[in-house]
N, C-alpha and C. Protein backbone atom coordinates (compact mmCIF):
# COMPACT_ATOMS: atom_id res chain seq x y z
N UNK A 1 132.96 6.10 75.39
CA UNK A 1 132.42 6.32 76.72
C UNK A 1 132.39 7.83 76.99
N UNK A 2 131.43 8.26 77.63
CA UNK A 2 131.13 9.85 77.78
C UNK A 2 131.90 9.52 78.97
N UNK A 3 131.96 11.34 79.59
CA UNK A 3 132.72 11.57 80.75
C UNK A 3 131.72 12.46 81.35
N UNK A 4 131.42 12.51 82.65
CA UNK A 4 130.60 13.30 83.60
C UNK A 4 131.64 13.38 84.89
N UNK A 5 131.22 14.78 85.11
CA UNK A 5 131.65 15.46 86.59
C UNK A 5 129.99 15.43 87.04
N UNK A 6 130.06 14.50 88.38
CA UNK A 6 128.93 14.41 89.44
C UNK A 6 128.92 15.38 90.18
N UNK A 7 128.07 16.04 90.73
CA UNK A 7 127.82 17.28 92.14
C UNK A 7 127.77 16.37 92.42
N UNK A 8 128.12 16.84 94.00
CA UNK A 8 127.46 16.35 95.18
C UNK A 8 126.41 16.08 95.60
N UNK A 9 125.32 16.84 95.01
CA UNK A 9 124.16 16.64 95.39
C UNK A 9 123.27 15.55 94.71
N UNK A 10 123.99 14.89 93.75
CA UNK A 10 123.87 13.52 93.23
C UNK A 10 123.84 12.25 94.49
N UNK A 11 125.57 12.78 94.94
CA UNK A 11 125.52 11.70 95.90
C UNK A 11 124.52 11.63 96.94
N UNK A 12 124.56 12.94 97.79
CA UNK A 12 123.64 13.02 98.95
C UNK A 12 122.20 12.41 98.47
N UNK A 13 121.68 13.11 97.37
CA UNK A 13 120.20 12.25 96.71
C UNK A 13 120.00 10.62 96.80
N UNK A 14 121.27 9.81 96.66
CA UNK A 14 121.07 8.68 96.69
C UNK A 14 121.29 8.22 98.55
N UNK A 15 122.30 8.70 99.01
CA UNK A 15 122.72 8.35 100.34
C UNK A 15 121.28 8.57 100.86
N UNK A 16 120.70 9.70 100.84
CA UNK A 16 119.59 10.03 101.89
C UNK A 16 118.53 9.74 100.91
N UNK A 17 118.30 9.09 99.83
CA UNK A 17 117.21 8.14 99.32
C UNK A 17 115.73 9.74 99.18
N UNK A 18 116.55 10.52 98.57
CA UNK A 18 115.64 11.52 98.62
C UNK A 18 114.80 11.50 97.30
N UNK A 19 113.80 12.43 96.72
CA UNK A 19 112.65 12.14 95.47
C UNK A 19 113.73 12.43 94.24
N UNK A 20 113.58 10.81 93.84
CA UNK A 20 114.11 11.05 92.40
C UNK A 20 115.80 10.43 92.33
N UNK A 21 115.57 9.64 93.55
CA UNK A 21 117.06 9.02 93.62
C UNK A 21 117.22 7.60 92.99
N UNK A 22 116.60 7.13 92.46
CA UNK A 22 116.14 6.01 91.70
C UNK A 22 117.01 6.55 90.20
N UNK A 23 117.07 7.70 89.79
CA UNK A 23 117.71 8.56 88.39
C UNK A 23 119.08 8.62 88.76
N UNK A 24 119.46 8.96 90.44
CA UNK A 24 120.52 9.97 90.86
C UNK A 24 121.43 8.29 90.78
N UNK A 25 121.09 7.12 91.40
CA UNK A 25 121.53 5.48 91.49
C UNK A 25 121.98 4.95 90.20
N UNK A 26 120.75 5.01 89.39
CA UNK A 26 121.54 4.59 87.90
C UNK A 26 122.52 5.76 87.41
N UNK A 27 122.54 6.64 87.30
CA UNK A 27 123.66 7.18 86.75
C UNK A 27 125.21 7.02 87.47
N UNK A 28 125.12 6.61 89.27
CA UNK A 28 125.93 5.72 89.75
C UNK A 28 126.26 4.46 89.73
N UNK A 29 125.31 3.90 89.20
CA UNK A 29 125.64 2.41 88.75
C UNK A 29 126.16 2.32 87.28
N UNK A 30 125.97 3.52 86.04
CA UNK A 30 126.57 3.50 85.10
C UNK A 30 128.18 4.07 84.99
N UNK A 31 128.53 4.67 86.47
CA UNK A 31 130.21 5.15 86.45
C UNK A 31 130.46 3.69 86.90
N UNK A 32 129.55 3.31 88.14
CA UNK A 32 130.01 2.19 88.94
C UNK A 32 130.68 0.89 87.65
N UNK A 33 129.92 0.85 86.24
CA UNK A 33 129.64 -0.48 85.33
C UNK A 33 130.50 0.28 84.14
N UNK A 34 131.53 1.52 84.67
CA UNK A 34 132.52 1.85 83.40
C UNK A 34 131.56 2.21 82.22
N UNK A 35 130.28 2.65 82.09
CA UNK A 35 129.41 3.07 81.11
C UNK A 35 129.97 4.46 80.90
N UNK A 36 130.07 5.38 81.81
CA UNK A 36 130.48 6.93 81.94
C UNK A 36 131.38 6.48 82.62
N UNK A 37 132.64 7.61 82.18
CA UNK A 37 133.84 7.77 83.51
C UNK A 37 133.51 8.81 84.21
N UNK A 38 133.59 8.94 85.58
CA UNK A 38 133.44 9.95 86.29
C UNK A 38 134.70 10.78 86.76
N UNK A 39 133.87 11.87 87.32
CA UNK A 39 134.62 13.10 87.53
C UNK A 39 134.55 14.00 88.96
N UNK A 40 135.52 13.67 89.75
CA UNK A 40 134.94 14.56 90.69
C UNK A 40 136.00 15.77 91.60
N UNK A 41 135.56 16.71 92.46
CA UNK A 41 136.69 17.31 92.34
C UNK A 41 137.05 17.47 94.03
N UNK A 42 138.27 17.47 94.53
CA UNK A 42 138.85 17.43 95.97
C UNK A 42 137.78 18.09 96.61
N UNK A 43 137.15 19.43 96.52
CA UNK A 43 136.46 19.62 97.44
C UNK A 43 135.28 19.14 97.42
N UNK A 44 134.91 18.02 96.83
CA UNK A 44 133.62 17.41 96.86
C UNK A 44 133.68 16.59 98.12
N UNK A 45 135.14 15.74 98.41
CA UNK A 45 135.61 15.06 99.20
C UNK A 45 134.92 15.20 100.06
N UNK A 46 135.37 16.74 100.66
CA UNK A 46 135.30 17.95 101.74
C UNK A 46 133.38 17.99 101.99
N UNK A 47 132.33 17.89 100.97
CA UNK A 47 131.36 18.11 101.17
C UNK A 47 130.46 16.97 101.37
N UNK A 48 130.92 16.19 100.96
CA UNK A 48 130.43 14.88 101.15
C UNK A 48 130.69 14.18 102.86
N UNK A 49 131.99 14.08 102.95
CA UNK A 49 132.08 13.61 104.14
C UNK A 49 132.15 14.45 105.63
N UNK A 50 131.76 15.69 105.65
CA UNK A 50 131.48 16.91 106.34
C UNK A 50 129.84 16.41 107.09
N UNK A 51 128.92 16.10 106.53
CA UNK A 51 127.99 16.21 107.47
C UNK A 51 128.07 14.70 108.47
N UNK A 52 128.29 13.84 107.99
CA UNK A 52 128.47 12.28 108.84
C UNK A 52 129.87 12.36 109.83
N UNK A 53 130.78 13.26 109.67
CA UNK A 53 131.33 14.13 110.96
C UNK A 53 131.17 14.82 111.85
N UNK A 54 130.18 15.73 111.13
CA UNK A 54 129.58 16.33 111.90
C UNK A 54 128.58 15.92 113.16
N UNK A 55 127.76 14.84 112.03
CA UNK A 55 126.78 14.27 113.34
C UNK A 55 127.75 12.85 113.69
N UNK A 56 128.81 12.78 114.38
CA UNK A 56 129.61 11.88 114.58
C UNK A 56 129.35 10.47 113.95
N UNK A 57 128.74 10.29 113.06
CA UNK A 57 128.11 9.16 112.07
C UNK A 57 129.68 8.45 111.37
N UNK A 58 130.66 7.53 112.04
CA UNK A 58 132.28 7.50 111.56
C UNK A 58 131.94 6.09 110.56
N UNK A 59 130.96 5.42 111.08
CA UNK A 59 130.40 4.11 110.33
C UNK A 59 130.12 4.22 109.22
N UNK A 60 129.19 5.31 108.95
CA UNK A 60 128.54 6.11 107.63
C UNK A 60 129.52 6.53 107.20
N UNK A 61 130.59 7.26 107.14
CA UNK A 61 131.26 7.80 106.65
C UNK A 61 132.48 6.94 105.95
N UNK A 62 133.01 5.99 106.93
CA UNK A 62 133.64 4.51 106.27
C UNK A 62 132.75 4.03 104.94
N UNK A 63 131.35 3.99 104.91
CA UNK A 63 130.60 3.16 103.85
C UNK A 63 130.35 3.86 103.33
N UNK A 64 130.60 5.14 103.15
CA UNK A 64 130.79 6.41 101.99
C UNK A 64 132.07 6.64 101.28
N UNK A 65 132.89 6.88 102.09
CA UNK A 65 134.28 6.22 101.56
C UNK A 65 134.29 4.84 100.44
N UNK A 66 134.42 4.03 100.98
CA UNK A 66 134.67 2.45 100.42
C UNK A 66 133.21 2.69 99.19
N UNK A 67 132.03 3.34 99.36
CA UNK A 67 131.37 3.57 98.13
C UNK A 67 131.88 3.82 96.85
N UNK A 68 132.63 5.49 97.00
CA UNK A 68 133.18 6.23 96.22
C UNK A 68 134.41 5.40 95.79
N UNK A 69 135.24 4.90 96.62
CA UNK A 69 136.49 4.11 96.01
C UNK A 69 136.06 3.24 95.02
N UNK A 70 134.74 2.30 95.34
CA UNK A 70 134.42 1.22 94.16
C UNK A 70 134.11 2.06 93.13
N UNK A 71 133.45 3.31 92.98
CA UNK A 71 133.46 3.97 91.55
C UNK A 71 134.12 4.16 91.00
N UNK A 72 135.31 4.35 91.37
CA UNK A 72 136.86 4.35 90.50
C UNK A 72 136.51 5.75 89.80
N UNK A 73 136.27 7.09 90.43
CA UNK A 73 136.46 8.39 89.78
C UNK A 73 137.60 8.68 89.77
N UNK A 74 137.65 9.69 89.09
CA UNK A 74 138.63 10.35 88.70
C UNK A 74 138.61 11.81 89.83
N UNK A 75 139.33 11.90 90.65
CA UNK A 75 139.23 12.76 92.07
C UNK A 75 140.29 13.88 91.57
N UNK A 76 139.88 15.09 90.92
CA UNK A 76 140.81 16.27 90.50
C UNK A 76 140.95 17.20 91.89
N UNK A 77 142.44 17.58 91.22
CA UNK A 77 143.03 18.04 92.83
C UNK A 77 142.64 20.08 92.19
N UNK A 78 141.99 20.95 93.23
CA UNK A 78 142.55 22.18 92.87
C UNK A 78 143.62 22.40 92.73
N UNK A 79 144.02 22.61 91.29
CA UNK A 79 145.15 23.31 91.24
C UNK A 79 145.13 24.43 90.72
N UNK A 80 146.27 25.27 90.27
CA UNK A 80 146.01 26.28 89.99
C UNK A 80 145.28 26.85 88.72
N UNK A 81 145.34 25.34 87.51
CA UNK A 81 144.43 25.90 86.23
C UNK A 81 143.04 25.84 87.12
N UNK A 82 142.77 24.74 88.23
CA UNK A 82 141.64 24.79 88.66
C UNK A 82 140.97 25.97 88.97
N UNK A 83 141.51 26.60 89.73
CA UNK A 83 141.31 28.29 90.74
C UNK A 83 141.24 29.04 89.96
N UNK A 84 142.31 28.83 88.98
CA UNK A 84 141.95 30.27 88.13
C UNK A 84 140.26 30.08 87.19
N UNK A 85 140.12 29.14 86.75
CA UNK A 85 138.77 28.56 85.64
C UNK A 85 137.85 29.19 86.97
N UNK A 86 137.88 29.00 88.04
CA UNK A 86 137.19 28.87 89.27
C UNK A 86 136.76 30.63 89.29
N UNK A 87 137.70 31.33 89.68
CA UNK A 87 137.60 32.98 89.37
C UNK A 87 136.80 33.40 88.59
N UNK A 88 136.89 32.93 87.19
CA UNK A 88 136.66 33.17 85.92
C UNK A 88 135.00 32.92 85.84
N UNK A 89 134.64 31.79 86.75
CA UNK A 89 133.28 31.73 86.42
C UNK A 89 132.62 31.96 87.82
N UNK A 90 133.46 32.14 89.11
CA UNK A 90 132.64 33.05 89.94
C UNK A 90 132.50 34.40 90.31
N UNK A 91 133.74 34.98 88.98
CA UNK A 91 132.80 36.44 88.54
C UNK A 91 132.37 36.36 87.41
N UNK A 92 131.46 35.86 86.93
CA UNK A 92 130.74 35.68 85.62
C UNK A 92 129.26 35.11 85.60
N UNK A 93 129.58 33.89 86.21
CA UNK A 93 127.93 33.14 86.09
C UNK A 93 126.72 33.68 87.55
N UNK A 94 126.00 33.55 86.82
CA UNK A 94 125.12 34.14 87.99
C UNK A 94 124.09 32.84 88.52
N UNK A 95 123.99 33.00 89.57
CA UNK A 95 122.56 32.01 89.69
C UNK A 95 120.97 32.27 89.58
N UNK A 96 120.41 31.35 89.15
CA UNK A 96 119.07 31.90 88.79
C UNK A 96 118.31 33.04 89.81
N UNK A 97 119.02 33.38 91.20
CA UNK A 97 118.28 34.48 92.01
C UNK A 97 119.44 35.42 91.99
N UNK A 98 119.68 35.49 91.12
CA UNK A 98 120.97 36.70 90.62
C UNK A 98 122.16 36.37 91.41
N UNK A 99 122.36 35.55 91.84
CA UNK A 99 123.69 35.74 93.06
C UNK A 99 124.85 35.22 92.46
N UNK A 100 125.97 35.60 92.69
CA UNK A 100 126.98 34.97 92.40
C UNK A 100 127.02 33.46 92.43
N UNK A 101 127.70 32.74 91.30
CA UNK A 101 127.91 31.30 91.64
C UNK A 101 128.85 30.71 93.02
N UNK A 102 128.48 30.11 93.83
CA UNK A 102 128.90 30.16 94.82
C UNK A 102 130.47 29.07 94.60
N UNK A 103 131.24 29.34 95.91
CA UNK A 103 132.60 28.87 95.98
C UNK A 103 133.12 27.17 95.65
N UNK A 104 132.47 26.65 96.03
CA UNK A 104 132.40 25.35 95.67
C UNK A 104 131.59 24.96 94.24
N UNK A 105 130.58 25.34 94.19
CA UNK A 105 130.35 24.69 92.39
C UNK A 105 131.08 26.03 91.76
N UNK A 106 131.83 26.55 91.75
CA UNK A 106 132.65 27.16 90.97
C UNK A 106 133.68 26.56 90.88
N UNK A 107 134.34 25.85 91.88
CA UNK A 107 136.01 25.00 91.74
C UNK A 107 135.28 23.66 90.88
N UNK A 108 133.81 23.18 91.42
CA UNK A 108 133.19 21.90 90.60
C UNK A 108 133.12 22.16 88.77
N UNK A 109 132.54 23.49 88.83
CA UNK A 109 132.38 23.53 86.92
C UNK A 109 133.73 23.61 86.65
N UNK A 110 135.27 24.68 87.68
CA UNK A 110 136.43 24.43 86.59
C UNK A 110 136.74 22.86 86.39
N UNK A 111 136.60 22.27 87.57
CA UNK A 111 136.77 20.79 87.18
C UNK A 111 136.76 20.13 86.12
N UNK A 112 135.46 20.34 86.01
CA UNK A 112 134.48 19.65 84.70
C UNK A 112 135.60 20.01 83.40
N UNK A 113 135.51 21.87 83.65
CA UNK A 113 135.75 22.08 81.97
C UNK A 113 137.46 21.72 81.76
N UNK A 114 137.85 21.79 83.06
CA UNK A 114 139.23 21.71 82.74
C UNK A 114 139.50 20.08 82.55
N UNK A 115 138.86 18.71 83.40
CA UNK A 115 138.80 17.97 82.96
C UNK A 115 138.37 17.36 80.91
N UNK A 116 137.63 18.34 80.98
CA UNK A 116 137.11 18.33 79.38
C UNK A 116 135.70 17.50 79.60
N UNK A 117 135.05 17.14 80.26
CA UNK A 117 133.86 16.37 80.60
C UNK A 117 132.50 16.52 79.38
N UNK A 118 132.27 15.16 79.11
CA UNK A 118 130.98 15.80 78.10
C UNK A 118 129.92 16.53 78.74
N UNK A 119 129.54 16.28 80.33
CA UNK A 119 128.46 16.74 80.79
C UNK A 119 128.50 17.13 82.45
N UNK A 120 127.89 18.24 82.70
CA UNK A 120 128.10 17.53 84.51
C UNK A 120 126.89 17.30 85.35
N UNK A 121 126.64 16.31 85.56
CA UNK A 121 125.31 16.32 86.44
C UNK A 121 125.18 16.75 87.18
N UNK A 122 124.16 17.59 87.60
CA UNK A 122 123.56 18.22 89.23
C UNK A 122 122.18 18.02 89.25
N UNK A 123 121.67 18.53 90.32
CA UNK A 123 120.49 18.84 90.76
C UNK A 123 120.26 20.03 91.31
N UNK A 124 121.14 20.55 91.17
CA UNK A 124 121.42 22.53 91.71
C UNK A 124 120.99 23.55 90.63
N UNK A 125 119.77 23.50 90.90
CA UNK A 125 119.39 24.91 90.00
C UNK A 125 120.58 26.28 89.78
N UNK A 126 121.71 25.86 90.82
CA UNK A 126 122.69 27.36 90.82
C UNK A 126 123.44 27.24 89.52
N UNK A 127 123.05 25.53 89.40
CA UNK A 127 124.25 25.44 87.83
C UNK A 127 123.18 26.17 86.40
N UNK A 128 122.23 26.83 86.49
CA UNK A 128 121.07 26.71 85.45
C UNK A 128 121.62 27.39 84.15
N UNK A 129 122.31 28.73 84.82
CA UNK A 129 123.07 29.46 83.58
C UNK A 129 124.06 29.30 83.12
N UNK A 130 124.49 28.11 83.50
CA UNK A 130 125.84 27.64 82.60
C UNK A 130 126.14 27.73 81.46
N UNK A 131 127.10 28.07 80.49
CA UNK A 131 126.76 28.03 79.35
C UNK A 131 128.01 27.23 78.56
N UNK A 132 129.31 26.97 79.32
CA UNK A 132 130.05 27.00 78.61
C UNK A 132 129.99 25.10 78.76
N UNK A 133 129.38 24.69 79.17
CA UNK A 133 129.52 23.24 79.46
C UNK A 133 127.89 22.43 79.55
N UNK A 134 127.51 21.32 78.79
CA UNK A 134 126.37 20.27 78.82
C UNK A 134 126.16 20.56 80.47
N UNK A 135 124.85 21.01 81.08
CA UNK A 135 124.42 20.76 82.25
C UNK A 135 122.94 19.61 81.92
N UNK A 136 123.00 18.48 83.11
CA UNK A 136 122.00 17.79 83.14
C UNK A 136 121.63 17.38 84.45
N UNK A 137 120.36 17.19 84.72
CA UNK A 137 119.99 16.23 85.58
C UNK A 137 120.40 14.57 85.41
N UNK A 138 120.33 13.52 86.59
CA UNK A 138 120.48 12.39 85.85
C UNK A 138 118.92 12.00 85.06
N UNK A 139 119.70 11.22 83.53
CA UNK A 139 118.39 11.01 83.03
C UNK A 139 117.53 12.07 82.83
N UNK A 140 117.72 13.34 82.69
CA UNK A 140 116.92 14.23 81.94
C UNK A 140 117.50 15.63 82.26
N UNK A 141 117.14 16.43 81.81
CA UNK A 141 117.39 17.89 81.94
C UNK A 141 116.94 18.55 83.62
N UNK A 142 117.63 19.24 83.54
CA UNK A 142 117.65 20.20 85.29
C UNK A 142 116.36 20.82 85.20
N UNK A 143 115.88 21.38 84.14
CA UNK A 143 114.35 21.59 84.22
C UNK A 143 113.47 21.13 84.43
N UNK A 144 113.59 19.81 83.99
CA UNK A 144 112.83 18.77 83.78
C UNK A 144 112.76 18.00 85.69
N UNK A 145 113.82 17.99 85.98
CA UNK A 145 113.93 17.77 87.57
C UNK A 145 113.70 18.40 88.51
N UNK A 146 113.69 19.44 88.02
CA UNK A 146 113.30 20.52 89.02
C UNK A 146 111.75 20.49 89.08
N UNK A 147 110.98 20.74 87.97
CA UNK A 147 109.37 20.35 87.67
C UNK A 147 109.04 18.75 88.54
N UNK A 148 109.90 17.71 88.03
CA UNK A 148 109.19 16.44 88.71
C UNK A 148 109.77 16.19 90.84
N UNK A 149 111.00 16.71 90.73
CA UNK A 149 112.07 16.26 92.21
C UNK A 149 111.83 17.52 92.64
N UNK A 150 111.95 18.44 92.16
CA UNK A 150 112.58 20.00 92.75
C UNK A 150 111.55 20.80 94.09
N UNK A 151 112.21 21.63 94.50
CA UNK A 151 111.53 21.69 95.83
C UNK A 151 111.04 23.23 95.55
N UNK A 152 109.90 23.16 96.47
CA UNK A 152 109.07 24.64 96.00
C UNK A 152 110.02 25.88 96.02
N UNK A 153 110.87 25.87 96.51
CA UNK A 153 111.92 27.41 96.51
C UNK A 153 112.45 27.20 94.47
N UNK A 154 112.85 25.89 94.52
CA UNK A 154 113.53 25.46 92.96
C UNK A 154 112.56 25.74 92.13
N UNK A 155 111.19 25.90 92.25
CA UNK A 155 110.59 25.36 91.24
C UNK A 155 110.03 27.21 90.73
N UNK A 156 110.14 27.79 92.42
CA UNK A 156 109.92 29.77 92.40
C UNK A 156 110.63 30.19 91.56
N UNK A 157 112.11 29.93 91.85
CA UNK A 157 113.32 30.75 91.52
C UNK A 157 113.21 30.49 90.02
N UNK A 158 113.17 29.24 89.17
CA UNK A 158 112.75 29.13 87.95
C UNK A 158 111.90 29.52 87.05
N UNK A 159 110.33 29.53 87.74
CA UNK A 159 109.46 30.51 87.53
C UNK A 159 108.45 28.91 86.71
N UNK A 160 108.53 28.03 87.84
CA UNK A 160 107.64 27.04 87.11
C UNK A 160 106.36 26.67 87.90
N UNK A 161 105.97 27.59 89.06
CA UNK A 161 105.17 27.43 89.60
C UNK A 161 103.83 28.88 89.19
């Protein structure tokens, strides 16, 4: 069985049924069916259940909860190998519009690598220059998603338009 660390922006793709969540579902129904073990990391927690608080949505947020529990991930806590891997690659990796890798998918890739993960799925072009770890879309490459799902800023910053 492979191992994947999910972004967040996996989940949100399926919750809000956005283009291309039909890819983002099966690769949740393959952690959901023990095909892949999943991977995810405390502050995903934090990003996930942040906007259905925000818009006082407590219903939604219960059936986001009780979602994630039936996946049976693997929920890594920052710790300190976390933070430090975390440092390490948010002074290092850049994002495709030169910017620093930002604070949260930086604690997400130490996750991954410190988990040992074969792959990590996103849909975040910020993961593009990764190098030290398998980056994918679900079901195909981040390029490849970005060209068919990706949104006209994703598709600039890549240089596929």
């Amino acid at each position: 069985m492979i191992t994947g660390c999910i972004d967040t922006g996996i989940f949100f793709c399926v919750i809000f049924k956005e283009s291309g969540y039909e890819y983002c579902k099966k690769l949740l129904d393959d952690v959901y069916y023990n095909k892949i073990r999943g991977v995810i990391s405390t502050i995903q927690l934090s990003e996930l259940y942040t906007p259905f608080r925000r818009a006082g949505d407590f219903k939604s947020l219960e059936r986001i909860k009780a979602e994630l529990f039936k996946l049976n991930l693997k929920v890594r806590n920052v710790d300190e190998e976390v933070a430090d891997l975390s440092s390490i690659y948010r002074s290092s990796v850049k994002t495709p519009d030169d910017k620093w890798l930002p604070l949260a998918d930086s604690i997400i890739l130490a996750t991954a690598v410190a988990e040992e993960v074969d792959v990590l799925y996103t849909i975040d072009i910020d993961f593009y220059n990764v190098k030290d770890l398998k980056i994918m879309a679900p079901g195909m490459g981040l390029v490849e998603w970005v060209r068919k799902y990706g949104t006209q800023r994703q598709k600039q910053v890549l240089g596929l338009l």
